[in-house]
C-alpha atoms as a PDB file:
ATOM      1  CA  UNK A   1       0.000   0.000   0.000  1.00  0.00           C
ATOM      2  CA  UNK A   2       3.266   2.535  -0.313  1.00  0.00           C
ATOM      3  CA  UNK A   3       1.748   3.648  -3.902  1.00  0.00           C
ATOM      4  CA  UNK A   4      -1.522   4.810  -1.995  1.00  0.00           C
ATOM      5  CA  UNK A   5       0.024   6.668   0.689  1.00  0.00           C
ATOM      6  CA  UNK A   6       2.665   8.392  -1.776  1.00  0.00           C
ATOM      7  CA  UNK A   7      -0.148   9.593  -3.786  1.00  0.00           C
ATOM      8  CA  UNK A   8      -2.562  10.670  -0.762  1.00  0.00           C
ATOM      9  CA  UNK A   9       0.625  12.632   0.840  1.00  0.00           C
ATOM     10  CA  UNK A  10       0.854  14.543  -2.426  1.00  0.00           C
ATOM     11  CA  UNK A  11      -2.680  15.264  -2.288  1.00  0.00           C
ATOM     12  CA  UNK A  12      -2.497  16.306   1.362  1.00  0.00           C
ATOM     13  CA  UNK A  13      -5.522  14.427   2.635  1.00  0.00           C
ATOM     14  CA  UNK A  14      -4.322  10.877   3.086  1.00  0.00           C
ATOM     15  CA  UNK A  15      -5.673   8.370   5.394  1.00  0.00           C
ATOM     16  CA  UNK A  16      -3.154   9.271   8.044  1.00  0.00           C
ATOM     17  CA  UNK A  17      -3.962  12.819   8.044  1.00  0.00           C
END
């Protein structure tokens, strides 16, 4: 699941945030 979070972070509203 890297390629999900990489793109979320770039998009600033990933699941972590």
């Amino acid at each position: 699941i890297e390629k999900v979070e990489k793109e979320a972070a770039e998009l600033g509203k990933g699941p972590f945030k």
